[in-house]
C-alpha atoms as a PDB file:
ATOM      1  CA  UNK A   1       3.730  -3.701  -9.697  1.00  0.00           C
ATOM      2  CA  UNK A   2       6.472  -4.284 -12.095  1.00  0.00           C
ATOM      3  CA  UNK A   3       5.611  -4.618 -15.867  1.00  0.00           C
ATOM      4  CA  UNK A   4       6.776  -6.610 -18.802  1.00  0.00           C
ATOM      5  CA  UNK A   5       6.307  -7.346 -22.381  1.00  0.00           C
ATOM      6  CA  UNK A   6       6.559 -10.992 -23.593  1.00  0.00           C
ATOM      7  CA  UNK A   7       4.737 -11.481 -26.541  1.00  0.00           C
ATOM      8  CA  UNK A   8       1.184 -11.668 -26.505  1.00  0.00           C
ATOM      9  CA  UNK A   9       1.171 -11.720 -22.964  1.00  0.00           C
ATOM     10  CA  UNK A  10       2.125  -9.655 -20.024  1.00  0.00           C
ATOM     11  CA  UNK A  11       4.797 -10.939 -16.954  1.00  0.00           C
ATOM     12  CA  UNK A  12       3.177  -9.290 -13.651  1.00  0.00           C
ATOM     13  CA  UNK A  13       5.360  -9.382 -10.556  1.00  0.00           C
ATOM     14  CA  UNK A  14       3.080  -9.091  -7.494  1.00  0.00           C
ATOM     15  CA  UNK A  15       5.120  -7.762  -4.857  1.00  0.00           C
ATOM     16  CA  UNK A  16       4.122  -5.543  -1.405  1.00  0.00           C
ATOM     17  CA  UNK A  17       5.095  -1.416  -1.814  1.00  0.00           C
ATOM     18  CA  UNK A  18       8.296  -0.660  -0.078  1.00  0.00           C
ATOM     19  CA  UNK A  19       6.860   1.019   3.328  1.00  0.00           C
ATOM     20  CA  UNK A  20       3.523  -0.191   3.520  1.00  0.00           C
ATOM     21  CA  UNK A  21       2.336  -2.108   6.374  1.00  0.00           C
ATOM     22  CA  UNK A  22       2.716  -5.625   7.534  1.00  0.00           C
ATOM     23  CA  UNK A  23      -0.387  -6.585   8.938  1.00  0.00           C
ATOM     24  CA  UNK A  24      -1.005 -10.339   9.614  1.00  0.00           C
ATOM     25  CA  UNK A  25       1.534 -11.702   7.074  1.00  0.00           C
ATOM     26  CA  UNK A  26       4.738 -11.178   6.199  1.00  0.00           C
ATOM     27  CA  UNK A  27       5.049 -10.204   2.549  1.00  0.00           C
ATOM     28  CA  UNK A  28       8.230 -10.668   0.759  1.00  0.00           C
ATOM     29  CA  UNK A  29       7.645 -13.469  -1.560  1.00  0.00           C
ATOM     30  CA  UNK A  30       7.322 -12.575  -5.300  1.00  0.00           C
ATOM     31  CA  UNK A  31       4.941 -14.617  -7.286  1.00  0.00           C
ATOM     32  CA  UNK A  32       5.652 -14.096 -11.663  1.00  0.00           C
ATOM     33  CA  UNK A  33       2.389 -15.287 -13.692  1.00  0.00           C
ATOM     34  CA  UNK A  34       1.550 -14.974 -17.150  1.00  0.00           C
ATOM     35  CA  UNK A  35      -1.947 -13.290 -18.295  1.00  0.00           C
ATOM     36  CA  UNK A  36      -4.342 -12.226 -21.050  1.00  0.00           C
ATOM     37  CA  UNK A  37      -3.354  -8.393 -21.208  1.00  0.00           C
ATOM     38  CA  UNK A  38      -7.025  -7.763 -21.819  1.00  0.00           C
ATOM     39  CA  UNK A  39      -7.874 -10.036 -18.518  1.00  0.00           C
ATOM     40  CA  UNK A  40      -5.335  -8.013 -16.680  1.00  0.00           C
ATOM     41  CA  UNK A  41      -7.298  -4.549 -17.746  1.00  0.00           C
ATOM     42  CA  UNK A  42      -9.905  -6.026 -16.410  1.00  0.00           C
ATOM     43  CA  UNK A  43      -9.037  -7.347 -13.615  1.00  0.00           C
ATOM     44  CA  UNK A  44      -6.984  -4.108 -12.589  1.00  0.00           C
ATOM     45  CA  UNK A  45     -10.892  -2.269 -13.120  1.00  0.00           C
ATOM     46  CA  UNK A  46     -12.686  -4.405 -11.037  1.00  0.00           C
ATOM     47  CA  UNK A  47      -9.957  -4.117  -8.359  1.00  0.00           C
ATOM     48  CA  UNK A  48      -9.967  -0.520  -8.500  1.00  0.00           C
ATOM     49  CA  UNK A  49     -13.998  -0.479  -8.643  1.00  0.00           C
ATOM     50  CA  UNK A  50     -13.648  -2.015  -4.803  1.00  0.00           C
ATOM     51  CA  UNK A  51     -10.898   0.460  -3.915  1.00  0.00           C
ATOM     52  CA  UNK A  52      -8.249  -2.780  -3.801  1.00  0.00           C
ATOM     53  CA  UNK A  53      -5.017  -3.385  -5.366  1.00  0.00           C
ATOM     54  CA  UNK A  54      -4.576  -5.980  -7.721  1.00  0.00           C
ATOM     55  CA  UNK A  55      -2.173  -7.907  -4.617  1.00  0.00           C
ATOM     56  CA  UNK A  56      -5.020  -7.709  -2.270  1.00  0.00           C
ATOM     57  CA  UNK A  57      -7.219  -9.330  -4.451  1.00  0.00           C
ATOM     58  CA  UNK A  58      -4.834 -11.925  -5.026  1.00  0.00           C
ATOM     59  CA  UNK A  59      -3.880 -12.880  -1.481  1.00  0.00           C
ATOM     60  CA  UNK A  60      -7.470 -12.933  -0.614  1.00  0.00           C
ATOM     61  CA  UNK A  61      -7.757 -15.501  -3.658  1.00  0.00           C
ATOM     62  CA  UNK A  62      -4.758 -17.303  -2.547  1.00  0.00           C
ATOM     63  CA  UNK A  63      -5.582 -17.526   0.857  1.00  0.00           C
ATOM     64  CA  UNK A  64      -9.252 -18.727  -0.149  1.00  0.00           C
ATOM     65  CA  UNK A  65      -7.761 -21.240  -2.333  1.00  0.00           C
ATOM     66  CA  UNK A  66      -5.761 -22.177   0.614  1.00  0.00           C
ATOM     67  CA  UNK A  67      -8.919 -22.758   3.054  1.00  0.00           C
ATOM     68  CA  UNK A  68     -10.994 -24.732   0.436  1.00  0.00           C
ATOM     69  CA  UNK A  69      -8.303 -27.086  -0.083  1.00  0.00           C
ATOM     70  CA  UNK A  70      -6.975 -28.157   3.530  1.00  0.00           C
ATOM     71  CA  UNK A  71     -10.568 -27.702   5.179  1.00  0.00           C
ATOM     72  CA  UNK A  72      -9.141 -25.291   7.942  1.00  0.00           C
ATOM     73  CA  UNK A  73      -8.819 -21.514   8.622  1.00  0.00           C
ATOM     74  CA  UNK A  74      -5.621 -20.150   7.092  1.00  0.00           C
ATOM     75  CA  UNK A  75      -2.273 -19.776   9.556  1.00  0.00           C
ATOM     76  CA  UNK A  76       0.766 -18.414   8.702  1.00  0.00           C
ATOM     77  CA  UNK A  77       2.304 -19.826  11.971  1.00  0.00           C
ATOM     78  CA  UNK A  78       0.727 -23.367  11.871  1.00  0.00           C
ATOM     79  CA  UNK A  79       2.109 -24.208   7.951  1.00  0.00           C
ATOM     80  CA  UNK A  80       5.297 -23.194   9.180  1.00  0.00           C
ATOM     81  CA  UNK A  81       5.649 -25.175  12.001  1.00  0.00           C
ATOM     82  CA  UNK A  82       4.234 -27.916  10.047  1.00  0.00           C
ATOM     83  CA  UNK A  83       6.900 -26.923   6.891  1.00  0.00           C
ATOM     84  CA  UNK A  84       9.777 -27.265   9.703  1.00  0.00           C
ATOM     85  CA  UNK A  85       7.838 -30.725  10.706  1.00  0.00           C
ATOM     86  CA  UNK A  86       8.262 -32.135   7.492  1.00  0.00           C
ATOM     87  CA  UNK A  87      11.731 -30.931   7.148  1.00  0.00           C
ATOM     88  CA  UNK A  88      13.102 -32.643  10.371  1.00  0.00           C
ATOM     89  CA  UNK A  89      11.360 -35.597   9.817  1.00  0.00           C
ATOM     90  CA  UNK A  90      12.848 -36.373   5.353  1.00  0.00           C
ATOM     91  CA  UNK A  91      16.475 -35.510   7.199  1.00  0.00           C
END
């Protein structure tokens, strides 16, 4: 996780480790967001409490996030053909 100071509050890019494993998803998007330093300390706790990473917990959020707002099971394979879908069909 790369760190970085911007005023009052911390820049967190939540990238994969060089290396590790790609299970299910591909993982080489980088996603920047701005936090509470003292909600990141805690947040980084409670991750580490349930022997996760602080990226785990977020793609579990995102992917949650994901399910309660389309109503189905999250794909990989089925937004991308549906991306593509919508692609073809605004040319």
């Amino acid at each position: 996780m790369t760190l970085k100071w911007e005023s009052y509050y911390h820049v967190i890019h939540i990238h994969p480790h060089q290396g590790a494993l790609l299970a299910l998803e591909e993982r080489t998007a980088r996603l920047t967001i701005l936090i509470d330093p003292r909600k990141k300390a805690v947040f980084e706790r409670l991750c580490a409490e349930e022997d996760s990473t602080p990226s785990q917990v977020v793609r579990r959020l995102m992917r949650a996030y994901i399910e309660s707002r389309t109503g189905k099971p999250w794909s990989a394979d089925a937004e991308t053909k549906s991306s593509s879908r919508r692609r073809m069909a605004s040319e």
